[in-house]
Structure formats: structure tokens, C-alpha cells
PDBML (XML) file of the C-alpha atoms, coordinates in Angstrom:
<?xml version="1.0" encoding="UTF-8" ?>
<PDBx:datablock datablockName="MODEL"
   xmlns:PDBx="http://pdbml.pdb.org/schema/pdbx-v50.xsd"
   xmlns:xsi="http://www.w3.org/2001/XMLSchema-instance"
   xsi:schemaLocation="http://pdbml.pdb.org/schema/pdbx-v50.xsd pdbx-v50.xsd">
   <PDBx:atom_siteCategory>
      <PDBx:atom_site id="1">
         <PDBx:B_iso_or_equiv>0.00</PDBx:B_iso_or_equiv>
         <PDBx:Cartn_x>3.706</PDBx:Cartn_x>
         <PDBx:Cartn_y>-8.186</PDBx:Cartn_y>
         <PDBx:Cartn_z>-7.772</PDBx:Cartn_z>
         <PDBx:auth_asym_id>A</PDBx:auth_asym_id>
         <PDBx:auth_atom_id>CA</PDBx:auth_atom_id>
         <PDBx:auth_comp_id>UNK</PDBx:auth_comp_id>
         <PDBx:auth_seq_id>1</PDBx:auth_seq_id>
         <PDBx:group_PDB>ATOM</PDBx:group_PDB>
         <PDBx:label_alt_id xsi:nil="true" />
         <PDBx:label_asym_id>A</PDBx:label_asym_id>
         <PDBx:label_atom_id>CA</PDBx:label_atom_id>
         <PDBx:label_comp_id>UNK</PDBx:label_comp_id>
         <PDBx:label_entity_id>1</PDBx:label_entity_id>
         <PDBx:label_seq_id>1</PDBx:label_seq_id>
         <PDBx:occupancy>1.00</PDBx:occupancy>
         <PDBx:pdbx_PDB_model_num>1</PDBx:pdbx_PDB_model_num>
         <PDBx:type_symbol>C</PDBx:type_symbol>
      </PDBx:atom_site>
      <PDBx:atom_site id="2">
         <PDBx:B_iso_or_equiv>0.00</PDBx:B_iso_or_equiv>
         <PDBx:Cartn_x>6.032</PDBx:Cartn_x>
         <PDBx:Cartn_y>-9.930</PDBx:Cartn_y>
         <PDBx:Cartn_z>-5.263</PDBx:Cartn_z>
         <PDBx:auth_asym_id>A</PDBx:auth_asym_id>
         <PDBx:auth_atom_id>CA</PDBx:auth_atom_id>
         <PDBx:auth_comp_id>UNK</PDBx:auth_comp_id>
         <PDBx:auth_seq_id>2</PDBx:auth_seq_id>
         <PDBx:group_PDB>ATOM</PDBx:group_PDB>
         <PDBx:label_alt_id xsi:nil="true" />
         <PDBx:label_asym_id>A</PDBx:label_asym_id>
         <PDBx:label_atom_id>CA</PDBx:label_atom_id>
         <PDBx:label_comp_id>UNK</PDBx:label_comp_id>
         <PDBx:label_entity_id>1</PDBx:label_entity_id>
         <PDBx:label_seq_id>2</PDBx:label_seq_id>
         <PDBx:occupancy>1.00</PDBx:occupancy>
         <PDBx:pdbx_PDB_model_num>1</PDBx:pdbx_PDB_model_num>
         <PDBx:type_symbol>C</PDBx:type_symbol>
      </PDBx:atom_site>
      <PDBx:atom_site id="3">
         <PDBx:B_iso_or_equiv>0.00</PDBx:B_iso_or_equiv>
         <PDBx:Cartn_x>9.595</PDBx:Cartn_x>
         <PDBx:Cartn_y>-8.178</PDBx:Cartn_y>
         <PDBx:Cartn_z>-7.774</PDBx:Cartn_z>
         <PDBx:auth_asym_id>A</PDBx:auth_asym_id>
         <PDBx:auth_atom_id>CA</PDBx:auth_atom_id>
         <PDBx:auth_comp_id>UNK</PDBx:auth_comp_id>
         <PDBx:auth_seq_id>3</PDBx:auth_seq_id>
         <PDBx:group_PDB>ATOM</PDBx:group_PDB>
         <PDBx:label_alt_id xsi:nil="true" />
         <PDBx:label_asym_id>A</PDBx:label_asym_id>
         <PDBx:label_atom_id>CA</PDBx:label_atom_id>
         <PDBx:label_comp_id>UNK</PDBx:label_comp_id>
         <PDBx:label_entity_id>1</PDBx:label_entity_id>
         <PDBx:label_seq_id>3</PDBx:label_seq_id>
         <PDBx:occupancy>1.00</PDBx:occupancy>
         <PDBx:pdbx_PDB_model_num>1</PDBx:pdbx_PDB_model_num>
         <PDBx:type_symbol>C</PDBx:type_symbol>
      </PDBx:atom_site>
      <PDBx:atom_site id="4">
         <PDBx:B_iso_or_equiv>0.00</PDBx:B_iso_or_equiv>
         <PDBx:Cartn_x>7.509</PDBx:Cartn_x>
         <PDBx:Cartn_y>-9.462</PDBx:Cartn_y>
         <PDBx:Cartn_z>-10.709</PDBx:Cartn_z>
         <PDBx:auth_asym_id>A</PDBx:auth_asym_id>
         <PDBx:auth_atom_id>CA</PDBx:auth_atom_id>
         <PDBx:auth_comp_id>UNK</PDBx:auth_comp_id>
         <PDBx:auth_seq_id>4</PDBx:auth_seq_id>
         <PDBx:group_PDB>ATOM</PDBx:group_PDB>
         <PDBx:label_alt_id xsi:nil="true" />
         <PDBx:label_asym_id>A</PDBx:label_asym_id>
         <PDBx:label_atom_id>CA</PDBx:label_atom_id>
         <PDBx:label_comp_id>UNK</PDBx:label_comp_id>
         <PDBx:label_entity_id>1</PDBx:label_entity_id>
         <PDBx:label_seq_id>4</PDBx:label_seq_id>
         <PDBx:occupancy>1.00</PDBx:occupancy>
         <PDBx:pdbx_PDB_model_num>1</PDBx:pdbx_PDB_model_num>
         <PDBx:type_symbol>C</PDBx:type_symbol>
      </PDBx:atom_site>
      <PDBx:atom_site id="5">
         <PDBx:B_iso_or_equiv>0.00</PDBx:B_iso_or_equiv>
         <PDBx:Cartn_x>6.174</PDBx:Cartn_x>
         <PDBx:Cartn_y>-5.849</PDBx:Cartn_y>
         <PDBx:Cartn_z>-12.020</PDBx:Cartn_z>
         <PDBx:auth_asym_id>A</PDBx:auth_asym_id>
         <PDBx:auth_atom_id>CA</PDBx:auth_atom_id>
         <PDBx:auth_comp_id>UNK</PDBx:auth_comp_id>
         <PDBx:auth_seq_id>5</PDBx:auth_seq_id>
         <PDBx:group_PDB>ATOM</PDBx:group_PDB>
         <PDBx:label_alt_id xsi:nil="true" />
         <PDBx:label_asym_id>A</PDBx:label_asym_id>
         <PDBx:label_atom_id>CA</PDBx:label_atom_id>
         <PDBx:label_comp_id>UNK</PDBx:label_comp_id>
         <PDBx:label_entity_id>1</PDBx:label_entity_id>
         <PDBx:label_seq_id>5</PDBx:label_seq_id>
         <PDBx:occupancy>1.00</PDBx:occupancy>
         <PDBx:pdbx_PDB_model_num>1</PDBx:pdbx_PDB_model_num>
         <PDBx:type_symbol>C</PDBx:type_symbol>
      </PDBx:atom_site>
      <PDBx:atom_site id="6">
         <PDBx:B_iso_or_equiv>0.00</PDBx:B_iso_or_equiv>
         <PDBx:Cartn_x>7.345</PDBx:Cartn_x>
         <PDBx:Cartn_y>-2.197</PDBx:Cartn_y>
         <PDBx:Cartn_z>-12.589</PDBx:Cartn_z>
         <PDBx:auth_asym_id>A</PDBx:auth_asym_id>
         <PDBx:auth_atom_id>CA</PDBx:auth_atom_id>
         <PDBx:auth_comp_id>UNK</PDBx:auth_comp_id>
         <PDBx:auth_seq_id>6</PDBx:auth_seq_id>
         <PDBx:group_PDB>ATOM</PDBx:group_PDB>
         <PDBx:label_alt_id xsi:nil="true" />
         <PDBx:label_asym_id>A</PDBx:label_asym_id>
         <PDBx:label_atom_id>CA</PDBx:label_atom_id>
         <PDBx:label_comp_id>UNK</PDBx:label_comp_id>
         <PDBx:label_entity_id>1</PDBx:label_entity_id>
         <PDBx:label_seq_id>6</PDBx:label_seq_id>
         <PDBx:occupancy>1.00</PDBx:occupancy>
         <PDBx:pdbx_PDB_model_num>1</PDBx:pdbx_PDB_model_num>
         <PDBx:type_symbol>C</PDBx:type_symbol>
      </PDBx:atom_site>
      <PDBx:atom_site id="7">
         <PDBx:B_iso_or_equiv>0.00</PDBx:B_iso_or_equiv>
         <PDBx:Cartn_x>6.800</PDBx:Cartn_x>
         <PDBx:Cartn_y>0.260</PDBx:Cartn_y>
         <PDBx:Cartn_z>-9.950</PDBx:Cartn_z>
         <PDBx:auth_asym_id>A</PDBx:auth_asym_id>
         <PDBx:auth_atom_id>CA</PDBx:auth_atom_id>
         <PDBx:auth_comp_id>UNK</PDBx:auth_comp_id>
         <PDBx:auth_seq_id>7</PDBx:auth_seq_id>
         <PDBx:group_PDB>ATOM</PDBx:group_PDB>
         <PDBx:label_alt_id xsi:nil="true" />
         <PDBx:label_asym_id>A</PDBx:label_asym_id>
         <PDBx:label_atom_id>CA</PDBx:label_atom_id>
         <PDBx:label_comp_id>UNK</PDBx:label_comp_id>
         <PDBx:label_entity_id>1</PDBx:label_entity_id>
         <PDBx:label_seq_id>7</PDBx:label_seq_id>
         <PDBx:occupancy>1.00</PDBx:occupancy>
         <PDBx:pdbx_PDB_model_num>1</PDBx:pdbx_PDB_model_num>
         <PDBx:type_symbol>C</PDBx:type_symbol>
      </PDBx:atom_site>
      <PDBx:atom_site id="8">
         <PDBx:B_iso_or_equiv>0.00</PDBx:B_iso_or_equiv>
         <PDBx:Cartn_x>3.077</PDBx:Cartn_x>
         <PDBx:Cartn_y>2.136</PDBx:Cartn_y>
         <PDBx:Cartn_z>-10.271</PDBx:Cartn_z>
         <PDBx:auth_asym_id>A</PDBx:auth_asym_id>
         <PDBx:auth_atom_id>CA</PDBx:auth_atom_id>
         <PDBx:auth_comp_id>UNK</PDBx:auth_comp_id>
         <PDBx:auth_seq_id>8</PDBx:auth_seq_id>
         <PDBx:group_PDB>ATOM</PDBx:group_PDB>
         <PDBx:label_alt_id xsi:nil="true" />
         <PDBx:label_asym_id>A</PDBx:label_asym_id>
         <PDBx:label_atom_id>CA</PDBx:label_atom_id>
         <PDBx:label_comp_id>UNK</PDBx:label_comp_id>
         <PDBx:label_entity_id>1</PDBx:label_entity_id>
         <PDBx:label_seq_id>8</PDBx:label_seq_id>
         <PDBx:occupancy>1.00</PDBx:occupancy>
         <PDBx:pdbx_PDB_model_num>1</PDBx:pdbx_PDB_model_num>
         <PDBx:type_symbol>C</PDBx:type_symbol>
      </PDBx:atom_site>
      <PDBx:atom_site id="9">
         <PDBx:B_iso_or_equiv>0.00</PDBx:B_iso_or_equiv>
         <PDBx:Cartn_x>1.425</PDBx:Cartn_x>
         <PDBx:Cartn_y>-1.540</PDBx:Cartn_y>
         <PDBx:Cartn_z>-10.946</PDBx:Cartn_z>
         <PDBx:auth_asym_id>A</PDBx:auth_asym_id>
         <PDBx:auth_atom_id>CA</PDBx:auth_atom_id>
         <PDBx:auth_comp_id>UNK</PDBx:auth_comp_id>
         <PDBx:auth_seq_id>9</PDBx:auth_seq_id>
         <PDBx:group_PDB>ATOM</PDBx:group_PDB>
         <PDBx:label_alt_id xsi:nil="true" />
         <PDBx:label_asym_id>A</PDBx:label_asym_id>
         <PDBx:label_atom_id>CA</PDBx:label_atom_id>
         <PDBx:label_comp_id>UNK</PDBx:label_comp_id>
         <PDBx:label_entity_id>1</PDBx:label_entity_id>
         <PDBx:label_seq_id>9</PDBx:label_seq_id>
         <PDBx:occupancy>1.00</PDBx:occupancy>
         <PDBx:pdbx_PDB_model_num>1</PDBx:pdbx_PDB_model_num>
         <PDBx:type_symbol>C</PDBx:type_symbol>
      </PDBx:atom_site>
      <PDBx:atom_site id="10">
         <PDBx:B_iso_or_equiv>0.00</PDBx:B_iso_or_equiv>
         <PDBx:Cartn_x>-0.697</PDBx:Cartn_x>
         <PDBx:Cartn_y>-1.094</PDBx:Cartn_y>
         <PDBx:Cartn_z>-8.376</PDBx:Cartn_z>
         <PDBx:auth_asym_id>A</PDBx:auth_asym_id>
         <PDBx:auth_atom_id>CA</PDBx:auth_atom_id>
         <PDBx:auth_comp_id>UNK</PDBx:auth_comp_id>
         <PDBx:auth_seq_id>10</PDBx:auth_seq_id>
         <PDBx:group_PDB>ATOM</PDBx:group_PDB>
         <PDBx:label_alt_id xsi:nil="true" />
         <PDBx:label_asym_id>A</PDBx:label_asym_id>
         <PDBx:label_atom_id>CA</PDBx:label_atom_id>
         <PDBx:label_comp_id>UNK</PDBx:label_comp_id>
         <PDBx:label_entity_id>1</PDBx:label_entity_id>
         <PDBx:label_seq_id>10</PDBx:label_seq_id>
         <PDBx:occupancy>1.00</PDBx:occupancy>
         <PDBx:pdbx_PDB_model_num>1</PDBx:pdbx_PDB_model_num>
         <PDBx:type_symbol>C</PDBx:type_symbol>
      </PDBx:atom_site>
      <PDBx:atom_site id="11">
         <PDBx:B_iso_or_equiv>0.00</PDBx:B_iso_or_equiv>
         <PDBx:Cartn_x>-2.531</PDBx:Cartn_x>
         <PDBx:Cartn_y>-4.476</PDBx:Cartn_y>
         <PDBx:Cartn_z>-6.623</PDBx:Cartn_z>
         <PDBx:auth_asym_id>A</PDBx:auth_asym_id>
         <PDBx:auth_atom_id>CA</PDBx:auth_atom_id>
         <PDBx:auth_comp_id>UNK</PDBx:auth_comp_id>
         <PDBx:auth_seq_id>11</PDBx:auth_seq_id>
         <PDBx:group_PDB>ATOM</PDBx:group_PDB>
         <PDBx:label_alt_id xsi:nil="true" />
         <PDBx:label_asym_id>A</PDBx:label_asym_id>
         <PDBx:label_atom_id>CA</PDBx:label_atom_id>
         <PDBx:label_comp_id>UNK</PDBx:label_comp_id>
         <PDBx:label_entity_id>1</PDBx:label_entity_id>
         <PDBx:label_seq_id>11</PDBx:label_seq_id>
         <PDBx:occupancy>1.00</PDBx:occupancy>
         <PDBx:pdbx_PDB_model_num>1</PDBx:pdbx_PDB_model_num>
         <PDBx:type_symbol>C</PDBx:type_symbol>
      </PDBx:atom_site>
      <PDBx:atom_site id="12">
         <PDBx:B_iso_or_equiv>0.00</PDBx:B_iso_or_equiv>
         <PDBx:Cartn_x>-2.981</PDBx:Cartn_x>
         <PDBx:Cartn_y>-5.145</PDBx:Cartn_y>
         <PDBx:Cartn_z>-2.941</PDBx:Cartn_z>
         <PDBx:auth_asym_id>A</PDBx:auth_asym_id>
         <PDBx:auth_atom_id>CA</PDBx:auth_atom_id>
         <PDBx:auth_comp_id>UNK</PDBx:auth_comp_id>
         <PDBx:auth_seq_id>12</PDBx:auth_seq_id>
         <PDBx:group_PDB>ATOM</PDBx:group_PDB>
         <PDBx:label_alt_id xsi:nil="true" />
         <PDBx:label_asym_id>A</PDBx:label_asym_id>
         <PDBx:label_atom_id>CA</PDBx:label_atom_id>
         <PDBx:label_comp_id>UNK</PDBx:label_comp_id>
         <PDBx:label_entity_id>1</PDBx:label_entity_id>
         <PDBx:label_seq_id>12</PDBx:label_seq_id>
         <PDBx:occupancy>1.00</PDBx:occupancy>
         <PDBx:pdbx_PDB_model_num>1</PDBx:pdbx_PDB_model_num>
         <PDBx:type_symbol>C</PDBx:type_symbol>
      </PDBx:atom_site>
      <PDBx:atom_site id="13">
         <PDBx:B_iso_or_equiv>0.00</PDBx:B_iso_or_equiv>
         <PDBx:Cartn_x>-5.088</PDBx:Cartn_x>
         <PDBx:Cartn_y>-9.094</PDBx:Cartn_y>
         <PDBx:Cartn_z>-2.442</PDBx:Cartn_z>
         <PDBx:auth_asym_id>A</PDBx:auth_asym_id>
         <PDBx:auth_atom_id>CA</PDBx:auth_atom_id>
         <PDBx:auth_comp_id>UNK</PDBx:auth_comp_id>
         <PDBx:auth_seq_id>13</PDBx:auth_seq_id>
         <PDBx:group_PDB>ATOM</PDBx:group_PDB>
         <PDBx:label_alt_id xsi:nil="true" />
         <PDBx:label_asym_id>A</PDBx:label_asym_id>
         <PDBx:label_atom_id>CA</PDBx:label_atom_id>
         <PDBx:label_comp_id>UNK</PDBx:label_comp_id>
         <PDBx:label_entity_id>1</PDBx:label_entity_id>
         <PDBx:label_seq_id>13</PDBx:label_seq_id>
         <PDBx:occupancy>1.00</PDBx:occupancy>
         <PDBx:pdbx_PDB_model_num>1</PDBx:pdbx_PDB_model_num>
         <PDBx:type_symbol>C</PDBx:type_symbol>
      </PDBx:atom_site>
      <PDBx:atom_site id="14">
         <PDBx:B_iso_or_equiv>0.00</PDBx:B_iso_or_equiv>
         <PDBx:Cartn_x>-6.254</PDBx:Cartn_x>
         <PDBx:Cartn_y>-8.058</PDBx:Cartn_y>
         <PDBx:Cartn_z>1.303</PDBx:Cartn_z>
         <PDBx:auth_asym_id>A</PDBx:auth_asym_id>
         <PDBx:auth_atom_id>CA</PDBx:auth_atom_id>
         <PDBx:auth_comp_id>UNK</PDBx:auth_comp_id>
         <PDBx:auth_seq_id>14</PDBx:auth_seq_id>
         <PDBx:group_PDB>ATOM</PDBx:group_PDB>
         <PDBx:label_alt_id xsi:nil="true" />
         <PDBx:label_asym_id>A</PDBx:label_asym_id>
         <PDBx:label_atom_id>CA</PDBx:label_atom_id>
         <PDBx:label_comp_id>UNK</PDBx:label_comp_id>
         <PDBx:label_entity_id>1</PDBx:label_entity_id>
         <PDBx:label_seq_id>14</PDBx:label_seq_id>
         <PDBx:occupancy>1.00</PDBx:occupancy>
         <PDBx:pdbx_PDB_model_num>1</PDBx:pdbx_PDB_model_num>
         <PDBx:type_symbol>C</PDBx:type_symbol>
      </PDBx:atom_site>
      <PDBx:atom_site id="15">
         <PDBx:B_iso_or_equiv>0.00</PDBx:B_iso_or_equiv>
         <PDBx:Cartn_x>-7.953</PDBx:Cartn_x>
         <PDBx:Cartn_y>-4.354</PDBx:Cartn_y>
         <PDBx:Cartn_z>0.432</PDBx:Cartn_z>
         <PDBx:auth_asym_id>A</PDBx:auth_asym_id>
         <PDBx:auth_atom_id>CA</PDBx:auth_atom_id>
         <PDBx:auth_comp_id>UNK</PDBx:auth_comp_id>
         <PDBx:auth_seq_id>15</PDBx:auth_seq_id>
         <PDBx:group_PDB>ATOM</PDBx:group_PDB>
         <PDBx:label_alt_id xsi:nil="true" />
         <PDBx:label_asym_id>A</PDBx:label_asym_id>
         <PDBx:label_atom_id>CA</PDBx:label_atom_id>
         <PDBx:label_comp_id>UNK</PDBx:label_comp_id>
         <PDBx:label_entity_id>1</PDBx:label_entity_id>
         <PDBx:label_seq_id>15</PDBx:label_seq_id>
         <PDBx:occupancy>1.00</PDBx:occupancy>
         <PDBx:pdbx_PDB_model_num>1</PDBx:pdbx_PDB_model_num>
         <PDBx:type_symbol>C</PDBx:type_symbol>
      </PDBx:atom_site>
      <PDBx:atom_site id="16">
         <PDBx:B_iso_or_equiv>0.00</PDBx:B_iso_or_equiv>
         <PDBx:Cartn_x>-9.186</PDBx:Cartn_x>
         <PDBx:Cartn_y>-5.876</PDBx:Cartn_y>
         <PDBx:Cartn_z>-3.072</PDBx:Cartn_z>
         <PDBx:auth_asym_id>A</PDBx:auth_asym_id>
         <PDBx:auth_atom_id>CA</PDBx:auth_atom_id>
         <PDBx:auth_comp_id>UNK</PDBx:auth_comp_id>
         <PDBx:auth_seq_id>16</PDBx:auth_seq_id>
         <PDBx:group_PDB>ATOM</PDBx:group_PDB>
         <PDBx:label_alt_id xsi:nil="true" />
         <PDBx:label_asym_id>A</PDBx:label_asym_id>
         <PDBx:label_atom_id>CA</PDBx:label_atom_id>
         <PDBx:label_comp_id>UNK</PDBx:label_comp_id>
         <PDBx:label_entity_id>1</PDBx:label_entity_id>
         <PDBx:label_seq_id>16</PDBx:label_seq_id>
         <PDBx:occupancy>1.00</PDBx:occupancy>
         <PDBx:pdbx_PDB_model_num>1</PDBx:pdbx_PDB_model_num>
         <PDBx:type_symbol>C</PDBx:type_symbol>
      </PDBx:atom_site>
      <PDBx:atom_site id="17">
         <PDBx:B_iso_or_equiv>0.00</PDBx:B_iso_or_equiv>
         <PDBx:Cartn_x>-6.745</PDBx:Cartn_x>
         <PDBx:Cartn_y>-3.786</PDBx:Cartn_y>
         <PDBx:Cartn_z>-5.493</PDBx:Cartn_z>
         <PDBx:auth_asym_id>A</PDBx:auth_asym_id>
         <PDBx:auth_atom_id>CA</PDBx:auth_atom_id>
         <PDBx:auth_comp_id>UNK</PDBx:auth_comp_id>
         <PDBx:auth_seq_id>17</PDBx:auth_seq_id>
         <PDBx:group_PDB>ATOM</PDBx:group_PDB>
         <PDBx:label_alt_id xsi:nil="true" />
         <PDBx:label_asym_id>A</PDBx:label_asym_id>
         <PDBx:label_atom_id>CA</PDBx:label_atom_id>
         <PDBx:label_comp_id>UNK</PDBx:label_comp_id>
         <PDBx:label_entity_id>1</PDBx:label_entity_id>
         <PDBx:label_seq_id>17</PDBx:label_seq_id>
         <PDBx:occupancy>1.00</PDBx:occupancy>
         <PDBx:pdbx_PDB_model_num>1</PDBx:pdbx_PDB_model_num>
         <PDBx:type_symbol>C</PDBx:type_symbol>
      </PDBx:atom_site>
      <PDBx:atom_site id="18">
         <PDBx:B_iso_or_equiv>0.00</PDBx:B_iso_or_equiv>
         <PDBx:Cartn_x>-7.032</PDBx:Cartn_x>
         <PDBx:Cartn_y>-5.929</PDBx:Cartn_y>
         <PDBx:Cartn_z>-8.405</PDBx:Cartn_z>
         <PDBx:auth_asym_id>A</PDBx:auth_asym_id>
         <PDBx:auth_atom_id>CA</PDBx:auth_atom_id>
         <PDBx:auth_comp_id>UNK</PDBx:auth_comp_id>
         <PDBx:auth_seq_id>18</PDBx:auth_seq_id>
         <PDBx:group_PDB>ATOM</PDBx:group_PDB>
         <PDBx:label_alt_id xsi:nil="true" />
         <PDBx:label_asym_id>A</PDBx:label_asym_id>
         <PDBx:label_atom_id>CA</PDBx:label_atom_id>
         <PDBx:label_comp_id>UNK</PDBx:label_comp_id>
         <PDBx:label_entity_id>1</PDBx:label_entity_id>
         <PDBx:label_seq_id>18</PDBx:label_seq_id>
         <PDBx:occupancy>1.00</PDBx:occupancy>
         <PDBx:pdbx_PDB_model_num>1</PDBx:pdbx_PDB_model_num>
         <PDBx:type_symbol>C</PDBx:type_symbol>
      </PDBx:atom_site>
      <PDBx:atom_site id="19">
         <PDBx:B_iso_or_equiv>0.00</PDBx:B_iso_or_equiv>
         <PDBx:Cartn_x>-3.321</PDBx:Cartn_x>
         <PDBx:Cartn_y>-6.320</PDBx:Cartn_y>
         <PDBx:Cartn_z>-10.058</PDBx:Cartn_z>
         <PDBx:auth_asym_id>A</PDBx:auth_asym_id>
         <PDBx:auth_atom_id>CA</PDBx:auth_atom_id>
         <PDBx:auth_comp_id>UNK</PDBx:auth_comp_id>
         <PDBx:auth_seq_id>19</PDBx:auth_seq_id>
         <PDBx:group_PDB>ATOM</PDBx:group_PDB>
         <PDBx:label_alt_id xsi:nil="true" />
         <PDBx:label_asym_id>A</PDBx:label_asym_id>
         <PDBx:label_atom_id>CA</PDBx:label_atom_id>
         <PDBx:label_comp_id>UNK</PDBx:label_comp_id>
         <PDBx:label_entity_id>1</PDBx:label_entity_id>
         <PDBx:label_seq_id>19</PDBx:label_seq_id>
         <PDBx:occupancy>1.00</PDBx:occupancy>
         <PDBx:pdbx_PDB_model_num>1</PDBx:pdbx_PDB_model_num>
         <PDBx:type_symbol>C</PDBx:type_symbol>
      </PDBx:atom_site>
      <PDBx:atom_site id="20">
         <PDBx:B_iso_or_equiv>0.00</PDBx:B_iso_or_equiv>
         <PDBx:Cartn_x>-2.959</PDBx:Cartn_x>
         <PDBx:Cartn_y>-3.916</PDBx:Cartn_y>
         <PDBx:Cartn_z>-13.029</PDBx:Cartn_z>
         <PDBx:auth_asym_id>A</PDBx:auth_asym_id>
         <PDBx:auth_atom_id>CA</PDBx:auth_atom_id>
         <PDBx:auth_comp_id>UNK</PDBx:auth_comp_id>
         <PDBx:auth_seq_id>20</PDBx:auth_seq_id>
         <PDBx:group_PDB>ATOM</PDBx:group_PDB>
         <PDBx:label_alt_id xsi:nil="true" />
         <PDBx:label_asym_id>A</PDBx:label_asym_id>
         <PDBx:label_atom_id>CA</PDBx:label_atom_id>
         <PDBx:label_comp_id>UNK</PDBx:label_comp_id>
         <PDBx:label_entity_id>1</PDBx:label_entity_id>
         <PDBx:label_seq_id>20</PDBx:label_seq_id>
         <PDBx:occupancy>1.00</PDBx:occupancy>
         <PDBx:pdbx_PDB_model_num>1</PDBx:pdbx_PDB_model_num>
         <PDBx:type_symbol>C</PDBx:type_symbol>
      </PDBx:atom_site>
      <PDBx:atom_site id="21">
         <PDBx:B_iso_or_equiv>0.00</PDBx:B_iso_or_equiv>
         <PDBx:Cartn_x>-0.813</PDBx:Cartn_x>
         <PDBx:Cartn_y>-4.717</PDBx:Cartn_y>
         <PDBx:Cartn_z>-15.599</PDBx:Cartn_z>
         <PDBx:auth_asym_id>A</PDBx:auth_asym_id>
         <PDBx:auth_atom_id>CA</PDBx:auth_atom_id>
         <PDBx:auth_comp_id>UNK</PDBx:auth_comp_id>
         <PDBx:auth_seq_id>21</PDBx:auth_seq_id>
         <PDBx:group_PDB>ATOM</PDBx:group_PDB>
         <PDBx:label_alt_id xsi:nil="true" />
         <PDBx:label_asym_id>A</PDBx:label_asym_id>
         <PDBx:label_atom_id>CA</PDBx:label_atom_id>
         <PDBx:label_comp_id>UNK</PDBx:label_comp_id>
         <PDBx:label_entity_id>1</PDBx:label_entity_id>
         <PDBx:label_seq_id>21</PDBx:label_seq_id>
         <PDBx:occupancy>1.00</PDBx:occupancy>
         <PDBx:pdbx_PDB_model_num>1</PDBx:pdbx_PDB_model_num>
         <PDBx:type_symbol>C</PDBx:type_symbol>
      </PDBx:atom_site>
      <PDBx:atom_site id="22">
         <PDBx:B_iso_or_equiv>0.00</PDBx:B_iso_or_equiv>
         <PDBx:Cartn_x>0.921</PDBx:Cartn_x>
         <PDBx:Cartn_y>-2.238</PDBx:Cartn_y>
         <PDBx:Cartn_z>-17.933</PDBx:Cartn_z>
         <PDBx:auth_asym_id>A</PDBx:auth_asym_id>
         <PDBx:auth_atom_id>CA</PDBx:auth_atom_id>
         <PDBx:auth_comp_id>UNK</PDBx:auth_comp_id>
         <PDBx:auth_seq_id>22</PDBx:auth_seq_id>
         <PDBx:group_PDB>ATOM</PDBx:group_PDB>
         <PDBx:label_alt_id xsi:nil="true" />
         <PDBx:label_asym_id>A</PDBx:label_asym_id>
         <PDBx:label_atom_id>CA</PDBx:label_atom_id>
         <PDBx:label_comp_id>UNK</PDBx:label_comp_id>
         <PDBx:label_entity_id>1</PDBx:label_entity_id>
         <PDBx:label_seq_id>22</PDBx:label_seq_id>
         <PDBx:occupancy>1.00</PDBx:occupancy>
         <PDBx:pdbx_PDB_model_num>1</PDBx:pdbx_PDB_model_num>
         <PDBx:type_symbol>C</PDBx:type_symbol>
      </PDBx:atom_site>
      <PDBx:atom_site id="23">
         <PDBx:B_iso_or_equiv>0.00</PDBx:B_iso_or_equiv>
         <PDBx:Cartn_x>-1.735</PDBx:Cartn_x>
         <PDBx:Cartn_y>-2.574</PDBx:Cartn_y>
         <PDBx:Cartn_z>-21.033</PDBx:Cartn_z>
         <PDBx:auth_asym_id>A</PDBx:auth_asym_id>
         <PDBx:auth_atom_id>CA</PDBx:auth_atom_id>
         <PDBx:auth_comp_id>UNK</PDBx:auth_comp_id>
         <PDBx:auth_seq_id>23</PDBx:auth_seq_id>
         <PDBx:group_PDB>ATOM</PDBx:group_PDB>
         <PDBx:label_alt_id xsi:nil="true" />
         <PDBx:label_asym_id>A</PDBx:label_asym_id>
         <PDBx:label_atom_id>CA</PDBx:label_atom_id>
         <PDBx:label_comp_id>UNK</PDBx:label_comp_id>
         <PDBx:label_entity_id>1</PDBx:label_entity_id>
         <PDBx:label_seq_id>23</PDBx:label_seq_id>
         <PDBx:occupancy>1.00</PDBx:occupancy>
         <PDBx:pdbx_PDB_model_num>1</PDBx:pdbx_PDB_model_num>
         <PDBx:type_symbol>C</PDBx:type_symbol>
      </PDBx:atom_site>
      <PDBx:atom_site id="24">
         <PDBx:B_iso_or_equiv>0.00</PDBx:B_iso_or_equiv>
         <PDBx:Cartn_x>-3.818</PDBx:Cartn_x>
         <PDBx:Cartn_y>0.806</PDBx:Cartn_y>
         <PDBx:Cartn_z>-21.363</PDBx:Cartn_z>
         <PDBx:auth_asym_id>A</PDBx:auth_asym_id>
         <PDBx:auth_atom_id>CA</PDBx:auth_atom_id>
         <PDBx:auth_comp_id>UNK</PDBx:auth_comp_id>
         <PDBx:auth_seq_id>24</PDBx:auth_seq_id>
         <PDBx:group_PDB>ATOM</PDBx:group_PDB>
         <PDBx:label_alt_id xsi:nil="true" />
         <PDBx:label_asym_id>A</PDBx:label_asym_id>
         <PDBx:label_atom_id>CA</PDBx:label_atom_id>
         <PDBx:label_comp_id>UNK</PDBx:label_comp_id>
         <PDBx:label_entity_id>1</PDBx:label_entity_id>
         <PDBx:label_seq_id>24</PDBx:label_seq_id>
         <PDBx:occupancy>1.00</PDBx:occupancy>
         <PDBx:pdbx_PDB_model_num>1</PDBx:pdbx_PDB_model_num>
         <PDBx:type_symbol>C</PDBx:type_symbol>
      </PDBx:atom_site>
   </PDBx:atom_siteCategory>
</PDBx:datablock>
């Protein structure tokens, strides 16, 4: 999240780890 998100928001562009956001 590039200092955007809490820790354990997982997302990673290059091994397609979709960025999670804190909404269950």
C-alpha cells in the first residue's frame, strides 16, 4: 500500500495479490 494501509493488508501487483482493504 506504498505507507497508505495498516499492516496485514495484504496486496503484491507482480504475484497478482489483489489489495485488500480492511472491510470484512
Amino acid at each position: 500500500s506504498h505507507g497508505r494501509q495498516m499492516p496485514a493488508h495484504w496486496g503484491n501487483v507482480n504475484l497478482n495479490i489483489v489489495t485488500k482493504s480492511s472491510c470484512t
